[in-house]
Protein backbone atom coordinates (compact mmCIF):
# COMPACT_ATOMS: atom_id res chain seq x y z
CA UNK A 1 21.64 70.77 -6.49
CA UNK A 2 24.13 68.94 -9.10
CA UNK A 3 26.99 70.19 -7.63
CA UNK A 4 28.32 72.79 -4.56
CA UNK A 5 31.92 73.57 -5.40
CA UNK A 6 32.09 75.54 -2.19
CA UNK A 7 34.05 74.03 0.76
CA UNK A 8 34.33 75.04 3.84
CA UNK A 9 36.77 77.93 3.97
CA UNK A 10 34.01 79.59 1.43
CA UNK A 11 32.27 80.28 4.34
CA UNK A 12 34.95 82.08 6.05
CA UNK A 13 35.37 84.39 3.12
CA UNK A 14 36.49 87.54 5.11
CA UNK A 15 36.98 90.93 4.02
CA UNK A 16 37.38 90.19 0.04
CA UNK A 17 37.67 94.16 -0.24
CA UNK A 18 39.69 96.76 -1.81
CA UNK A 19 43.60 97.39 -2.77
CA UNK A 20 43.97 98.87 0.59
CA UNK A 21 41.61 97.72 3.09
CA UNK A 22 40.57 98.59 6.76
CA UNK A 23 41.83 95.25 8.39
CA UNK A 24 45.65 94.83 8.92
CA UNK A 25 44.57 90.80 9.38
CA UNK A 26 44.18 90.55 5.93
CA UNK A 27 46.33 92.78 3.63
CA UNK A 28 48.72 95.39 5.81
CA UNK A 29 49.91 96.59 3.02
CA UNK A 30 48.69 98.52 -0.53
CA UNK A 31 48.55 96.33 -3.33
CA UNK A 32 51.24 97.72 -6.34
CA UNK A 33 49.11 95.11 -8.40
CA UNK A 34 45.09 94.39 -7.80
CA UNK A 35 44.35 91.04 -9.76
CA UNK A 36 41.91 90.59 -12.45
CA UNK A 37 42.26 87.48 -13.61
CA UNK A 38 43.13 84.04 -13.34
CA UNK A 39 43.37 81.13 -15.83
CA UNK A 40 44.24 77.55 -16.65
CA UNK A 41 44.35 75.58 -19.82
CA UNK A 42 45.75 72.02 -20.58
CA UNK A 43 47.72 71.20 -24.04
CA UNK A 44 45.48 68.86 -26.05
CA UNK A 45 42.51 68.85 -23.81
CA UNK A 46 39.77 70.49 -23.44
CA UNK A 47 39.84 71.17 -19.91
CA UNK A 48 40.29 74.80 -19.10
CA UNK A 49 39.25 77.50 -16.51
CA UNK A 50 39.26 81.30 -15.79
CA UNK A 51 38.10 83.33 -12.97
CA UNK A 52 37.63 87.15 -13.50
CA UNK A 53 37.84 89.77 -10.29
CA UNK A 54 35.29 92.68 -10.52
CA UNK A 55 35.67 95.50 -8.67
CA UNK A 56 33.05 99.07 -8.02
CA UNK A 57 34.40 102.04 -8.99
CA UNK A 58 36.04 102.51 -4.79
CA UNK A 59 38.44 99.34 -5.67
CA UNK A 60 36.38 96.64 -3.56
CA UNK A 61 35.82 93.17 -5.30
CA UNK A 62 31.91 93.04 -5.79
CA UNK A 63 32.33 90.37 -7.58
CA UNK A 64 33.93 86.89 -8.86
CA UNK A 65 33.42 84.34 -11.72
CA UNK A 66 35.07 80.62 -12.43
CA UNK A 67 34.43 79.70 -15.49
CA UNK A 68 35.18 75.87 -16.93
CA UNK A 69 34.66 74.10 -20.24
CA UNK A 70 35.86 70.64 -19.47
CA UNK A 71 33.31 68.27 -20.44
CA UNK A 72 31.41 69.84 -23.02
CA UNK A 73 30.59 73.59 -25.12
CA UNK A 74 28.55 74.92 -22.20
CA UNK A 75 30.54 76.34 -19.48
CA UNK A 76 29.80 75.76 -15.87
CA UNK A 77 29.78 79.12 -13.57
CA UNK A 78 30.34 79.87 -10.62
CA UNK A 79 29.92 83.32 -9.16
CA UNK A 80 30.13 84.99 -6.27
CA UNK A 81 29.05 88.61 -5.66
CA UNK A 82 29.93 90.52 -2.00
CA UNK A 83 27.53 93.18 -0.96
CA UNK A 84 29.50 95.52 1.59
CA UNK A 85 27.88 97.82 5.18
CA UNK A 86 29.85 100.57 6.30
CA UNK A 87 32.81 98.97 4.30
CA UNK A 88 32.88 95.56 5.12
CA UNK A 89 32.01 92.14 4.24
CA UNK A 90 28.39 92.14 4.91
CA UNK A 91 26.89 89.02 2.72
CA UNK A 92 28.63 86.48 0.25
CA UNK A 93 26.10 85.32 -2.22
CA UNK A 94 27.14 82.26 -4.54
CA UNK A 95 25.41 81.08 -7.79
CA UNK A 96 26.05 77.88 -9.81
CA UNK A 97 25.33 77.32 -13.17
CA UNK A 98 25.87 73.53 -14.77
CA UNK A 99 26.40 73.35 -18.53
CA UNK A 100 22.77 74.41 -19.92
CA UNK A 101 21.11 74.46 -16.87
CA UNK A 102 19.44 77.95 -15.47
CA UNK A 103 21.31 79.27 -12.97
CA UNK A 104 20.94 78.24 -9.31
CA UNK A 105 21.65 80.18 -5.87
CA UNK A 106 23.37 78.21 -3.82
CA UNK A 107 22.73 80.54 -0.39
CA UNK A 108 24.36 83.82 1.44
CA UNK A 109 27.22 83.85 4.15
CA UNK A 110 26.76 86.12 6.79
CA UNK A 111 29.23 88.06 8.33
CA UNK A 112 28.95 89.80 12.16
CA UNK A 113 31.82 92.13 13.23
CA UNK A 114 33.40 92.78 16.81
CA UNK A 115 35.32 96.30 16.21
CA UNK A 116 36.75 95.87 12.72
CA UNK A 117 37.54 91.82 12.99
CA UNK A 118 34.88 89.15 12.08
CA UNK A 119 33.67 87.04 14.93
CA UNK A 120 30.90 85.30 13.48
CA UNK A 121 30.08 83.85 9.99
CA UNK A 122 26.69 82.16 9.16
CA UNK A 123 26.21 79.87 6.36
CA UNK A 124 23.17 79.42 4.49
CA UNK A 125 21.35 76.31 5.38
CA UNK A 126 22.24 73.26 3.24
CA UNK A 127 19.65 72.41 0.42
CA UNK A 128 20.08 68.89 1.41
CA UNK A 129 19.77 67.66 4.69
CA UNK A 130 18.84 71.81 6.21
CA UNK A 131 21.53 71.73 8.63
CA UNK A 132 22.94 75.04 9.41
CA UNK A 133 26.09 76.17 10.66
CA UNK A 134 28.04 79.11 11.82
CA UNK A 135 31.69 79.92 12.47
CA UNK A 136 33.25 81.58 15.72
CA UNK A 137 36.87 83.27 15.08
CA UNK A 138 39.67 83.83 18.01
CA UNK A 139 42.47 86.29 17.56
CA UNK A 140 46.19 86.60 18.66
CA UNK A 141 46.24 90.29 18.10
CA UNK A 142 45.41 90.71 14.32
CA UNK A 143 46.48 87.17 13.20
CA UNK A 144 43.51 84.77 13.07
CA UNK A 145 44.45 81.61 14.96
CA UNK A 146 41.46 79.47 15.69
CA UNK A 147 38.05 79.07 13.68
CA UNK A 148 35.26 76.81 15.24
CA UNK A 149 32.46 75.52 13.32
CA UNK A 150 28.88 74.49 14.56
CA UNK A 151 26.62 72.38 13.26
CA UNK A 152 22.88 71.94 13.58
CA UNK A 153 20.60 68.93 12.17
CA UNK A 154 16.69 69.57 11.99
CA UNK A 155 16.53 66.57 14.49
CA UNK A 156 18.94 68.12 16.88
CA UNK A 157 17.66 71.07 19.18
CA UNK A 158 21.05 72.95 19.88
CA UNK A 159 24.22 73.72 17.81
CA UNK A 160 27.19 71.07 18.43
CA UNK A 161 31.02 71.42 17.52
CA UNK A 162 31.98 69.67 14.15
CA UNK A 163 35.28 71.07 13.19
CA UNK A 164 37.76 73.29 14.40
CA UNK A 165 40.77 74.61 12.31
CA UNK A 166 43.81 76.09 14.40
CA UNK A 167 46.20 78.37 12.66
CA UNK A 168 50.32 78.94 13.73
CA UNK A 169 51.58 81.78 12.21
CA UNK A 170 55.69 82.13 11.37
CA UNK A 171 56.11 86.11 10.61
CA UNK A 172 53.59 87.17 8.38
CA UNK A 173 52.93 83.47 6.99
CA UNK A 174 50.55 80.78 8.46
CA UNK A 175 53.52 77.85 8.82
CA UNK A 176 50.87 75.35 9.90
CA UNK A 177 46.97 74.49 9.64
CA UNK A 178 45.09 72.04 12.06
CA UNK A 179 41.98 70.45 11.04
CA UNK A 180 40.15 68.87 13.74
CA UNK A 181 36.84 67.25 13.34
CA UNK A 182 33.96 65.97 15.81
CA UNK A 183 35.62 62.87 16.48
CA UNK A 184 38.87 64.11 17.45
CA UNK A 185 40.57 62.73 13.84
CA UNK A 186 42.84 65.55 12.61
CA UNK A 187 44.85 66.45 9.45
CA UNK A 188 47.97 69.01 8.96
CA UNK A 189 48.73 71.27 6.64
CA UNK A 190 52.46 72.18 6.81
CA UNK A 191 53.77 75.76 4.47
CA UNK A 192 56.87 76.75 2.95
CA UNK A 193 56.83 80.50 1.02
CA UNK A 194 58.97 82.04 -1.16
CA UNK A 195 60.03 85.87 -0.21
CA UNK A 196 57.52 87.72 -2.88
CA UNK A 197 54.08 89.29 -3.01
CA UNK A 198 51.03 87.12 -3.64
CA UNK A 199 48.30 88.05 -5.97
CA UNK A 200 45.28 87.13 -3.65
CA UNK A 201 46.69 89.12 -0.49
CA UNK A 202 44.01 91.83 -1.08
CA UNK A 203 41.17 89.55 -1.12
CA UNK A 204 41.97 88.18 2.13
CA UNK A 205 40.62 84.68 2.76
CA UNK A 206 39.49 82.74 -0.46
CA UNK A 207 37.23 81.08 -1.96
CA UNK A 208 37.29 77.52 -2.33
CA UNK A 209 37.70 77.42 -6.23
CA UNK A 210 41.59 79.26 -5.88
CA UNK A 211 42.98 79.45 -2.38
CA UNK A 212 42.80 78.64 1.00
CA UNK A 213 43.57 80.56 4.58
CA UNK A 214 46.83 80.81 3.42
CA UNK A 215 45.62 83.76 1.10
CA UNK A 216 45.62 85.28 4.95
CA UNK A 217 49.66 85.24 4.69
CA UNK A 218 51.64 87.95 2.80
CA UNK A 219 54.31 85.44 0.47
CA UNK A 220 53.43 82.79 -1.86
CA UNK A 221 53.34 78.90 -0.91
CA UNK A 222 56.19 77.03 -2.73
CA UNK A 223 55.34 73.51 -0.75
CA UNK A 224 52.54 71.96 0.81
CA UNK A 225 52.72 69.19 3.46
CA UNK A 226 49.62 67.04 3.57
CA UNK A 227 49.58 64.81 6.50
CA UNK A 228 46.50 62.11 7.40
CA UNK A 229 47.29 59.45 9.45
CA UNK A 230 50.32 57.70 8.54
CA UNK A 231 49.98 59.27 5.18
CA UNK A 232 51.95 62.54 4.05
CA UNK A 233 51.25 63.99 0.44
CA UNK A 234 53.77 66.72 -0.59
CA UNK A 235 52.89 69.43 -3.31
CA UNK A 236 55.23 71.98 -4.91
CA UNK A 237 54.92 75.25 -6.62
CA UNK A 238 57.36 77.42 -8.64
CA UNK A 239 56.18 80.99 -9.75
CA UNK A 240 57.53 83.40 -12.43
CA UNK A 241 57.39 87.02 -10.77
CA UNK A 242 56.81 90.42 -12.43
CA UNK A 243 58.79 93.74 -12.57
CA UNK A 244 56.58 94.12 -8.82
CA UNK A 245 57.19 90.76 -7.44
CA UNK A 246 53.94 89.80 -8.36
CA UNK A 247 53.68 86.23 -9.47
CA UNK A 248 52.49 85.81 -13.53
CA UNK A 249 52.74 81.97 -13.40
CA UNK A 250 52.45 79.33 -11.03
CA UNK A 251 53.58 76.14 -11.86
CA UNK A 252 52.58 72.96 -9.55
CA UNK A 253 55.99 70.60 -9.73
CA UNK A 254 53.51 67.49 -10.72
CA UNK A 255 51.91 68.26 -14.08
CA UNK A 256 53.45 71.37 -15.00
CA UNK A 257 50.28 73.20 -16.42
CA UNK A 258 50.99 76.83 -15.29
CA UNK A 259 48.16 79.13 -13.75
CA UNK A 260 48.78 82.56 -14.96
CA UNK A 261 47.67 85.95 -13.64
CA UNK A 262 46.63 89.19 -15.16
CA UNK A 263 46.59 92.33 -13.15
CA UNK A 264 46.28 95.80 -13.10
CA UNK A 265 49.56 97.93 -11.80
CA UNK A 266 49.88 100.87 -10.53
């Protein structure tokens, strides 16, 4: 494998579904605007990206492409399809393509249900090293505040604790991530939102190549707080907002190059 551009929170893809879906957790609201796609370019450089939504003729997203041509004519893909049981998430499949190379699977994530909220996700087994993991999810009502993570090596005959992530919530907007790892090191993520719609609400949790948990909140981060150690990184975002509130533009406050969004509205 040349490259596995899926972190972590793609295994906690949850309920990527339609413009009005069953869970309140992840979009309580109908979507005025269901994205379609996403893209990136830089002025004088050949670096550029898009990702294109896909949806079945119901409205849920079956499936996802990235797209990139920064180092050469060939693009390298990524893609992600979701198969669905009874209208849910049942299995995230990702594929990888590098530059000329055939495409390669990279595994499925598995997703187990208690009533209509996900308790368990299972990750495919890592090409590598075949460890293989498995998520656990805790609830404050509908709001997801705690996800645990379990690892196990071929050498190791149970599961063990690696990571733990724990979520506070301020309204409708996660204010603060938690990142907690096996040695009891942790990193923060602190949020500030502006007071309009975000385009990825109705996919719910994202995938690692264009959001994070914070896709779980309803408004659109405008500053990120990065704190490890005695180090604290700050980010910034500006938007440009459709006749809907929908954003058409984000603009990160450090280089300037605008990701824009296409939709279709209602």
């Amino acid at each position: 494998m040349k490259e596995k551009s899926i972190l972590l929170f793609i295994v906690l893809t949850v309920f990527l579904g339609s413009c009005e879906l069953i869970d309140p957790i992840f979009n309580p609201v109908k979507n005025e605007c269901i994205l379609l796609k996403t893209s990136m370019s830089v002025p004088n450089d050949p670096a550029n990206e898009e990702t294109v939504f896909t949806y079945d003729s119901s409205g849920k997203l079956i499936e996802v492409v990235k797209t990139g041509y920064d180092l050469g004519s060939d693009p390298v893909v990524s893609r992600w399809t979701m198969t669905y049981s009874n209208d849910k998430l049942d299995k995230l499949s990702s594929f990888f393509k590098f530059y000329s190379d055939p495409e390669e699977k990279t595994g499925d994530w598995m997703f187990y249900y208690n009533g209509n909220l996900p308790d368990s996700i299972h990750a495919p087994a890592a090409s590598a090293s075949n460890n293989v993991s498995y998520t656990l999810t805790q609830y404050t009502g509908d709001k997801l505040v705690k996800l645990t993570d379990y690892l196990k090596r071929p050498n190791e005959p149970n599961y063990s604790v690696f990571n733990t992530t724990d979520l506070e919530w301020s309204g409708d907007n996660i204010s603060k991530i938690t990142i907690t790892n096996n040695y009891g090191s942790s990193r923060f993520f602190e949020y500030e939102y502006d007071d309009k719609k975000t385009p990825l609400g109705h996919l719910g949790l994202a995938l690692s190549s264009f959001g994070s948990l914070t896709m779980l909140s309803k408004n659109n981060v405008t500053k990120t707080t990065y704190t490890l150690g005695t180090n604290v990184y700050i980010s910034e975002t500006s938007y440009t907002y459709n006749s809907t509130d929908y954003p058409i533009s984000a603009i990160p406050a450090k280089d300037g190059y605008p990701t824009n969004y296409e939709y279709d509205c209602k």
